[in-house]
C-alpha atoms as a PDB file:
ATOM      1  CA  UNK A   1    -133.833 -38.251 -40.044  1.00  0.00           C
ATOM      2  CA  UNK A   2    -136.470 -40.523 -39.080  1.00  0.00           C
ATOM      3  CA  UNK A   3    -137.138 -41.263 -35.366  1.00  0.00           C
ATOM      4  CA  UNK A   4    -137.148 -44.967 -35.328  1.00  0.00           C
ATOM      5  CA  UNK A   5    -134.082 -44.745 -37.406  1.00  0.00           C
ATOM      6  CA  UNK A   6    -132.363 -42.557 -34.811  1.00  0.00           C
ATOM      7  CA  UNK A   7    -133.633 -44.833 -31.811  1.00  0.00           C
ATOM      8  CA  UNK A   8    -132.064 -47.958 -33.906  1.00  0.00           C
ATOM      9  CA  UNK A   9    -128.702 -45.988 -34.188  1.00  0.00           C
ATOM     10  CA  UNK A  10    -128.688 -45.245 -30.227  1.00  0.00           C
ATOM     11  CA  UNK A  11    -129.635 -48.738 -29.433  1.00  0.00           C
ATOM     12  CA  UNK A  12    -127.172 -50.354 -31.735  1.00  0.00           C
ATOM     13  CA  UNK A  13    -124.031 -48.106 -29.942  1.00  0.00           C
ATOM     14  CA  UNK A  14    -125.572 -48.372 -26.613  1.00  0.00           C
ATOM     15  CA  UNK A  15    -125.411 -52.448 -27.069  1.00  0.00           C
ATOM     16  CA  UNK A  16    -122.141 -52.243 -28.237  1.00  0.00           C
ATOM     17  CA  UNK A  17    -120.940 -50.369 -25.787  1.00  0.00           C
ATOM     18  CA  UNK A  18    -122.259 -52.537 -23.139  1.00  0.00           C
ATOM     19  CA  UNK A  19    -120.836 -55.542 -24.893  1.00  0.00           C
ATOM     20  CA  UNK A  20    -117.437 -53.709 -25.305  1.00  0.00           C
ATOM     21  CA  UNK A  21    -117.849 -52.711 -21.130  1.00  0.00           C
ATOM     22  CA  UNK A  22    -117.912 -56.590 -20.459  1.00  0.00           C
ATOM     23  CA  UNK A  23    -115.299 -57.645 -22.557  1.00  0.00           C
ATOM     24  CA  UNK A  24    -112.822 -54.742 -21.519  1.00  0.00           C
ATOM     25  CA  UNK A  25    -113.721 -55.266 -17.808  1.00  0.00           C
ATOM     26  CA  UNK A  26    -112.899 -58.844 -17.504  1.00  0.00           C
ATOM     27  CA  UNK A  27    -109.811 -58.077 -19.622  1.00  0.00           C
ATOM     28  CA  UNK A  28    -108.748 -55.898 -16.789  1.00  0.00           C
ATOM     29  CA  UNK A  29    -110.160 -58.083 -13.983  1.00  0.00           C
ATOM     30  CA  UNK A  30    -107.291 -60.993 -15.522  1.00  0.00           C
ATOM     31  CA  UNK A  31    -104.804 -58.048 -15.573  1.00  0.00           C
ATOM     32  CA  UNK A  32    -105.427 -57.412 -12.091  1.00  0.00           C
ATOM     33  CA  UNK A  33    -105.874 -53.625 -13.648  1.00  0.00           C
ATOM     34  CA  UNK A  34    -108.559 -50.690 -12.617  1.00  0.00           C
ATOM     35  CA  UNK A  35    -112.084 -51.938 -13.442  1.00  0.00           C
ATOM     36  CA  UNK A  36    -115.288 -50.434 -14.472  1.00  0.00           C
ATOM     37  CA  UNK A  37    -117.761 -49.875 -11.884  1.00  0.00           C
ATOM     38  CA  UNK A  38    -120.882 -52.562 -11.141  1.00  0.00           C
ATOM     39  CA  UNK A  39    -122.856 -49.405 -11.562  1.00  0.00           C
ATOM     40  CA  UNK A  40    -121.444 -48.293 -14.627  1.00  0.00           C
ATOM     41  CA  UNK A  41    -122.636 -51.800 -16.212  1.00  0.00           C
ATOM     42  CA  UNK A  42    -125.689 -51.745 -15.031  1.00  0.00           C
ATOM     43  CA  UNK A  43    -126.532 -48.083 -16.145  1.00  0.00           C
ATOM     44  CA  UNK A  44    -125.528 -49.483 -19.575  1.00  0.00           C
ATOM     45  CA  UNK A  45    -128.320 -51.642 -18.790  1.00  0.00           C
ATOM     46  CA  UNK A  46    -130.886 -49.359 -17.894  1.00  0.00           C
ATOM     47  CA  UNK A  47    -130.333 -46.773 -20.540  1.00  0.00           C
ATOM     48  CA  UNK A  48    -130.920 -49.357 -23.782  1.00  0.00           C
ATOM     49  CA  UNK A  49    -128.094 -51.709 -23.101  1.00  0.00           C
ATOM     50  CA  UNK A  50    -129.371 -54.765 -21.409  1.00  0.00           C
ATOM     51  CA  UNK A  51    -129.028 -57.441 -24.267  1.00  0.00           C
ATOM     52  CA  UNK A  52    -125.328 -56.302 -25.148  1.00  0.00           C
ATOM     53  CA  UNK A  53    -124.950 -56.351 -21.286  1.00  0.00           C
ATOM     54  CA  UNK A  54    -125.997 -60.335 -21.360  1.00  0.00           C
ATOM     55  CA  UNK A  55    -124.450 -60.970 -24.499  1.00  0.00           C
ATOM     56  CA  UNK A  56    -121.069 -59.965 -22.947  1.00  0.00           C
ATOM     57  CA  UNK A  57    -121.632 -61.351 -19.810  1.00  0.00           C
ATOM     58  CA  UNK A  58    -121.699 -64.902 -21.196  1.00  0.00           C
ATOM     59  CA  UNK A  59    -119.509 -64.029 -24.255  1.00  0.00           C
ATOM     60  CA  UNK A  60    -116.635 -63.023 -22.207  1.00  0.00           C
ATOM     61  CA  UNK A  61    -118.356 -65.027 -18.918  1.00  0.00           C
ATOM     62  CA  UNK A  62    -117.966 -62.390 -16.697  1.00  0.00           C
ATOM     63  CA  UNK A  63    -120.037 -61.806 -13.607  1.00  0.00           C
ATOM     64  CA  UNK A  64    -121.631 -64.817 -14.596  1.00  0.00           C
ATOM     65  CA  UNK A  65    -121.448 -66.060 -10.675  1.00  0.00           C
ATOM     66  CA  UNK A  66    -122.698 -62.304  -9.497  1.00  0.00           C
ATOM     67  CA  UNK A  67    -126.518 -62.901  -8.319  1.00  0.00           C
ATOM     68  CA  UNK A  68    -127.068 -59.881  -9.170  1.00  0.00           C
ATOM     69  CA  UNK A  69    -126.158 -59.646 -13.096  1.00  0.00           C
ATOM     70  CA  UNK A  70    -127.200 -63.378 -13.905  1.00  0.00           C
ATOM     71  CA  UNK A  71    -131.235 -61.683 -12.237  1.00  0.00           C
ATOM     72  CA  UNK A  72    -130.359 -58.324 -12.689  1.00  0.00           C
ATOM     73  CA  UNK A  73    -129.835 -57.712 -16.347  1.00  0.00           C
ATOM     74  CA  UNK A  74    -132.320 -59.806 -17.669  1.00  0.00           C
ATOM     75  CA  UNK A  75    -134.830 -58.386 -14.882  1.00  0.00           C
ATOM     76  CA  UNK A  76    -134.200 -54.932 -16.811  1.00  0.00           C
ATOM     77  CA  UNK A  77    -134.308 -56.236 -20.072  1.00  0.00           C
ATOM     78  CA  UNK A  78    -138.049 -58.163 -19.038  1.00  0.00           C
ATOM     79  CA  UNK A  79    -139.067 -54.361 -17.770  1.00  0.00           C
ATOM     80  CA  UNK A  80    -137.621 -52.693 -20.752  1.00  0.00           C
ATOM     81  CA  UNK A  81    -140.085 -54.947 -23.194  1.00  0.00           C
ATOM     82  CA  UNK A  82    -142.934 -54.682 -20.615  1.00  0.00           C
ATOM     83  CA  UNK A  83    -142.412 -51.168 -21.046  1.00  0.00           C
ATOM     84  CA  UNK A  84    -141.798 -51.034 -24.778  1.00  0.00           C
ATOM     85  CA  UNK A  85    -145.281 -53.259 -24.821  1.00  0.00           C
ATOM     86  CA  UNK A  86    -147.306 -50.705 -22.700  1.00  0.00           C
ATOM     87  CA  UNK A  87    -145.945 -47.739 -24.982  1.00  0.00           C
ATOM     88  CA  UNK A  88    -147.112 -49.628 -28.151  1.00  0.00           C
ATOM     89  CA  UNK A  89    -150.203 -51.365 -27.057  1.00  0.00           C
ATOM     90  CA  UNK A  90    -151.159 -49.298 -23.823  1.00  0.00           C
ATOM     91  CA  UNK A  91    -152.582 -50.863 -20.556  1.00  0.00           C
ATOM     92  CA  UNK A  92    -154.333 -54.115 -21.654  1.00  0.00           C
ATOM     93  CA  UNK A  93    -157.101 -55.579 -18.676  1.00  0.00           C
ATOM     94  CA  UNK A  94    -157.215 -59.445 -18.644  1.00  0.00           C
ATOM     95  CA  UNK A  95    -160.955 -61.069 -17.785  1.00  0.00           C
ATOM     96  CA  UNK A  96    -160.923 -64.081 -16.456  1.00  0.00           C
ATOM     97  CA  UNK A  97    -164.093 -64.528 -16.655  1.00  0.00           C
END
């Protein structure tokens, strides 16, 4: 199997499963039920999930008044990219002179 085809298969489920994380933990949060850990939605985050993670946030709007997911998750999703960039592209210097 190719490798970019394998990395777009891990990032698809990861982003669903973040989206699915919101959704399910605001339904519980209504219910008054057992929730998912902050950390558990942020690791979702970190590991590939961060645009699922902000699509459910403001799907669903949950944690949308949480300083730290309205910053947090797109703060990983700006580092994720930077990093993605430096893989692809490698350090780049900027003269400006």
């Amino acid at each position: 199997m190719d490798v970019l085809l394998i990395l777009a298969i891990y990032l698809l489920i990861v982003n669903l499963a973040g989206f699915a994380a919101m959704g399910i933990d605001k339904s519980r949060a209504r219910r008054k039920a057992w929730r998912i850990p902050e950390s558990t939605l942020f690791l979702l985050a970190i590991i590939g999930g961060s645009i699922g993670s902000i699509a459910g946030m403001y799907t669903f709007h949950h944690k949308t008044l949480h300083p730290q997911f309205v910053w947090g998750m797109p703060a990983i999703l700006i580092l994720q990219i930077a990093a993605v960039l430096y893989i692809l592209f490698g350090p780049v210097s900027i003269s400006l002179l």
